[in-house]
Protein backbone atom coordinates (compact mmCIF):
# COMPACT_ATOMS: atom_id res chain seq x y z
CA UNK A 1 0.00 0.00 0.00
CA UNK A 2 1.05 3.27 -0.75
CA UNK A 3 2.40 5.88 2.14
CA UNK A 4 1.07 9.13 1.25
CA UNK A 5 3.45 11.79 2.72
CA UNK A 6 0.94 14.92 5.10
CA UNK A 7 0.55 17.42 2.73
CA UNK A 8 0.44 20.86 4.09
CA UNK A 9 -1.88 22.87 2.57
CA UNK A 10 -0.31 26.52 4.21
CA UNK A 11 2.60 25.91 1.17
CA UNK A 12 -0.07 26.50 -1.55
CA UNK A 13 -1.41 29.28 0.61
CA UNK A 14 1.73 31.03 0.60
CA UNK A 15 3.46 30.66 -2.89
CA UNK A 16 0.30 32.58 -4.74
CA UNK A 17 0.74 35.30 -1.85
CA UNK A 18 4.31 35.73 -2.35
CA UNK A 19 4.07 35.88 -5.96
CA UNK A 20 1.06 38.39 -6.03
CA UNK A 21 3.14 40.81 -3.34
CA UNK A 22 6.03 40.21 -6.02
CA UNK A 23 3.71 41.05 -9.15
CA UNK A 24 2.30 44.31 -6.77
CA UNK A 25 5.77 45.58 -5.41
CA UNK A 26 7.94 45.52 -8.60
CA UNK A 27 6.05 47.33 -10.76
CA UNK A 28 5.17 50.05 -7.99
CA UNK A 29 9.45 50.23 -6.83
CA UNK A 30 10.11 50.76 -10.87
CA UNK A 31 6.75 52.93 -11.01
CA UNK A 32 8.52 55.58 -7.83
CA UNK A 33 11.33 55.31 -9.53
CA UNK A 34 10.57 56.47 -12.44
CA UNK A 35 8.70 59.40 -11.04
CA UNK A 36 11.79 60.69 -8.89
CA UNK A 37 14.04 60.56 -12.18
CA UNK A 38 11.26 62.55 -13.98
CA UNK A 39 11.29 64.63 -10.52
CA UNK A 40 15.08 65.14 -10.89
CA UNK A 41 15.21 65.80 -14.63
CA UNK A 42 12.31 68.92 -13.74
CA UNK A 43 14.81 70.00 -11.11
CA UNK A 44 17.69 69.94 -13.06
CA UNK A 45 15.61 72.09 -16.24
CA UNK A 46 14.64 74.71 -13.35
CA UNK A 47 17.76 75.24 -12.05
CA UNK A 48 19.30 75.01 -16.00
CA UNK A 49 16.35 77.76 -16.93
CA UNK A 50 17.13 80.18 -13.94
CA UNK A 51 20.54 80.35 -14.59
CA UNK A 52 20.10 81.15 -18.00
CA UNK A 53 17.76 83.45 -17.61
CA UNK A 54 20.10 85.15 -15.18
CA UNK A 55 23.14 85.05 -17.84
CA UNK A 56 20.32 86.24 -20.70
CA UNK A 57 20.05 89.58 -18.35
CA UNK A 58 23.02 90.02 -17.82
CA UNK A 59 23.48 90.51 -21.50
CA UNK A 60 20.37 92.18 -22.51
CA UNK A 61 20.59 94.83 -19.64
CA UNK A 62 23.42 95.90 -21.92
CA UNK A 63 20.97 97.27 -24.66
CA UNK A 64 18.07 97.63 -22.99
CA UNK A 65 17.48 99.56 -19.33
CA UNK A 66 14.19 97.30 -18.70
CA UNK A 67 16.16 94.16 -18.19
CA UNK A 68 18.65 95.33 -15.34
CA UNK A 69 17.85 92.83 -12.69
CA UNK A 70 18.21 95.76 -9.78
CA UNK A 71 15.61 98.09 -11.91
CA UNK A 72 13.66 94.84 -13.03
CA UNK A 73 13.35 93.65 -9.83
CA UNK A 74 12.63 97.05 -7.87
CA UNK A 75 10.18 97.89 -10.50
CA UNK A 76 8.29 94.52 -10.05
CA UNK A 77 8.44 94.79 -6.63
CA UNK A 78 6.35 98.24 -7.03
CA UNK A 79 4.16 96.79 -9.08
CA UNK A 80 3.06 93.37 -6.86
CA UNK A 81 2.62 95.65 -3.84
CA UNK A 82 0.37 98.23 -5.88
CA UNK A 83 -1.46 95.06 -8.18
CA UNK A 84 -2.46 93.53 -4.80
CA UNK A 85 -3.33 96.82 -2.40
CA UNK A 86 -5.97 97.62 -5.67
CA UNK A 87 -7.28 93.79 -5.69
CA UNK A 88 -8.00 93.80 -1.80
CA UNK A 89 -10.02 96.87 -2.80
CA UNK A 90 -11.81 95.51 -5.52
CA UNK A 91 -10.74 98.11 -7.77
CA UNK A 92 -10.53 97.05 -10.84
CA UNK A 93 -10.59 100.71 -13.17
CA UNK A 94 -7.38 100.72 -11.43
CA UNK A 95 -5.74 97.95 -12.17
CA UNK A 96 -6.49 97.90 -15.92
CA UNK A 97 -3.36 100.04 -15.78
CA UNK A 98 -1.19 97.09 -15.13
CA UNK A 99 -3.92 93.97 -15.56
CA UNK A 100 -4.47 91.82 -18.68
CA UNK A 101 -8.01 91.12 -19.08
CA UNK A 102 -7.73 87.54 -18.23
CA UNK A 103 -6.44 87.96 -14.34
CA UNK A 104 -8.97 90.80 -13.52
CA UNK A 105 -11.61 88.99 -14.70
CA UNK A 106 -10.65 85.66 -12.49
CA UNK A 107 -9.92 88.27 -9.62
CA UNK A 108 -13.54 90.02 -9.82
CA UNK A 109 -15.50 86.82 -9.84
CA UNK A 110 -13.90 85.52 -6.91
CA UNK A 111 -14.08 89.13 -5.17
CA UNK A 112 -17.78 89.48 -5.72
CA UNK A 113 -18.41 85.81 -4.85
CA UNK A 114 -16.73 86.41 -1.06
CA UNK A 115 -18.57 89.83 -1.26
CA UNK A 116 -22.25 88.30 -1.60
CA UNK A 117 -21.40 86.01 1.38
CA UNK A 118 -19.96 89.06 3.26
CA UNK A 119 -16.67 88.47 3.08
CA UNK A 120 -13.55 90.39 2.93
CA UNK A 121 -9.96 88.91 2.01
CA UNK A 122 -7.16 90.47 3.88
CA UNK A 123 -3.45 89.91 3.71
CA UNK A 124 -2.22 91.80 6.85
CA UNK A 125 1.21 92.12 7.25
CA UNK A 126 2.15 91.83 3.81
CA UNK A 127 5.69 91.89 3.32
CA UNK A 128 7.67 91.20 0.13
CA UNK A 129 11.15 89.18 1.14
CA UNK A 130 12.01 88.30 -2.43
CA UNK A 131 11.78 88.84 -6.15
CA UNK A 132 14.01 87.06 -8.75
CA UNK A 133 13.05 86.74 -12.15
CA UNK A 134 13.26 83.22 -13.07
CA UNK A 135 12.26 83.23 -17.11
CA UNK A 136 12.47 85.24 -20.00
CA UNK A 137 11.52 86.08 -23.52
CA UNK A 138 12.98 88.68 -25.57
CA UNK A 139 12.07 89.56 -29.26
CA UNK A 140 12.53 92.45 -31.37
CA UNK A 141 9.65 95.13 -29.56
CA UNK A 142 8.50 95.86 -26.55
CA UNK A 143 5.05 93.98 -27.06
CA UNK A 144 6.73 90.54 -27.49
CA UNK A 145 8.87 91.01 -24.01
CA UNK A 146 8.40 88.65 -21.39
CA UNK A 147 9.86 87.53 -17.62
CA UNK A 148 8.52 85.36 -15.10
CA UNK A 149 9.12 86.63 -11.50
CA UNK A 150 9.35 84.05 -8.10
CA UNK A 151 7.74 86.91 -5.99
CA UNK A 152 8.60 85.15 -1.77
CA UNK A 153 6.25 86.77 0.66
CA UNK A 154 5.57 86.53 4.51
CA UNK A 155 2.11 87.35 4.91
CA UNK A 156 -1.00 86.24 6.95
CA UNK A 157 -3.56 85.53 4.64
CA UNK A 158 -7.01 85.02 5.84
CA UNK A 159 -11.03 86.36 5.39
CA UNK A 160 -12.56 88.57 7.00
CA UNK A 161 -16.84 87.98 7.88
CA UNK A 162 -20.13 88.90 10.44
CA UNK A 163 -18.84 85.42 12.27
CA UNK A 164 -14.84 86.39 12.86
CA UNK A 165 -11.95 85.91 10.49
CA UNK A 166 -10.78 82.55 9.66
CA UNK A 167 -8.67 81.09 6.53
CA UNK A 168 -11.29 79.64 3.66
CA UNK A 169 -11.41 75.97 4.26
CA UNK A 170 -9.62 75.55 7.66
CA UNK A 171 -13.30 75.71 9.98
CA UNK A 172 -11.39 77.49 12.60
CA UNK A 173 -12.82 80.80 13.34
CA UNK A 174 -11.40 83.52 15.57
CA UNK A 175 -12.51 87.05 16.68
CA UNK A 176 -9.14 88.14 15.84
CA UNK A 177 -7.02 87.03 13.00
CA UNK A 178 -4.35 86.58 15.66
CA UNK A 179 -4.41 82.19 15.29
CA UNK A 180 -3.67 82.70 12.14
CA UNK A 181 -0.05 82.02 11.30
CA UNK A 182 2.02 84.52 9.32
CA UNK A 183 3.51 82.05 6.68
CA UNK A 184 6.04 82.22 3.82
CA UNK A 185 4.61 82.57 0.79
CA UNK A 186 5.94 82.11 -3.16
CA UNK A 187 3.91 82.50 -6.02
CA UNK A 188 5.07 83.15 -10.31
CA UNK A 189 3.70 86.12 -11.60
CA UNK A 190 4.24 86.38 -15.61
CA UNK A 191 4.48 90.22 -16.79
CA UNK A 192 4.56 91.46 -20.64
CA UNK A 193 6.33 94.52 -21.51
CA UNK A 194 4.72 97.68 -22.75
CA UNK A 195 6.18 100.95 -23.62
CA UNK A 196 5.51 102.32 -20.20
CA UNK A 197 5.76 99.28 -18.10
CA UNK A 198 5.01 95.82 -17.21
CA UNK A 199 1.82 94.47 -17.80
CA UNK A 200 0.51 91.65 -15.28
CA UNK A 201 -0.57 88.46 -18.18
CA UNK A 202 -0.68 85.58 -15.82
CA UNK A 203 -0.03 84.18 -12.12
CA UNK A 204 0.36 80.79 -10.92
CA UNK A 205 1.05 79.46 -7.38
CA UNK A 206 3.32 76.49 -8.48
CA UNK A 207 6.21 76.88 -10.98
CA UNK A 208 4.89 77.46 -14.50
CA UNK A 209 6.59 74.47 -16.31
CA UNK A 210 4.69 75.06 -19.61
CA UNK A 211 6.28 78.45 -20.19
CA UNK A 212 9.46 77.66 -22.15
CA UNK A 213 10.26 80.89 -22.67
CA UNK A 214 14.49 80.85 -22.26
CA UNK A 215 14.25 77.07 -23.90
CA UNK A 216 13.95 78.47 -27.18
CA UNK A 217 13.56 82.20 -27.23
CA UNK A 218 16.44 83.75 -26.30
């Protein structure tokens, strides 16, 4: 008669599971890998961009006053602290001075939509820490002038309404904006160049990645 040799069943349990954690974790290890080399190469194409830009100035502040970085960045620096004191006011005749169309537009609608609610956006202190210019475009006339500032600010940002003050979406409400923290701040604001000055075309809170401007235009 033949011995059958016990058979345990947890082996047949166990090979499927192993392979299945094999079939999961491979694909995810190469999947994170891949994303921190594409996280490196956008890294390395900042950091290549922003130095060139700086080099491009450096050079084109020779033949035109506009692009000295001091005067570039003093003038910007004017301009995001005026652009911003005539937003909180909800004065937009005023900015059309130094607004495209597009950002006004986006600015009003959110404006009046806080307004029918009663509420008032505040950024109190505002302080500007930094403003580098970290792309460019330059083509023969003003009108076809570009630069892409990294404007740094420490600010507390916050709403104010009837029920206290309180930052949208945090559902902690004070009667003083004093537990809200003052925070660091950087945002990319995109100016075109007129004859008199810089015109305000476009803002964005992360890196703009789709602007190529110094890849190919200067």
């Amino acid at each position: 008669m033949a011995i059958l040799a016990p058979v345990s069943y947890a082996n047949f349990m166990i090979e499927p599971l192993l392979l299945t954690v094999a079939a999961v974790t491979v694909p995810f290890g190469l999947y994170l890998a891949f994303d921190r080399k594409k996280t490196d190469q956008r890294i390395k194409k900042r950091i290549s961009r922003h130095e060139r830009t700086r080099q491009a100035l450096q050079r084109l502040s020779q033949q035109e006053e506009h692009w000295s970085l001091n005067h570039l960045r003093f003038e910007l620096r004017q301009n995001y602290r005026s652009i911003q004191k005539l937003r909180l006011a909800g004065d937009w005749d005023g900015l059309t001075a130094q607004v495209a169309f597009g950002p006004i537009q986006e600015w009003r609608a959110e404006w009046e939509r806080r307004a029918k609610i009663g509420l008032r956006w505040v950024l109190d202190p505002l302080e500007i820490v930094d403003v580098q210019p970290v792309n460019l475009q330059n083509r023969p006339g003003y009108e076809k002038d570009f630069v892409t500032v990294e404007i740094e600010t420490r600010r507390r940002d916050y709403v104010q309404g009837p029920e206290g003050y309180f930052q949208e979406g945090s559902g902690e409400i004070g009667e003083t904006p004093d537990h809200i923290a003052i925070e660091l701040y950087k945002e990319y604001w995109t100016f075109n160049r007129r004859a008199d000055g810089w015109t305000l075309v476009r803002t964005d809170r992360m890196f703009p990645e789709s602007l190529a401007f110094i890849e190919d235009e200067v």
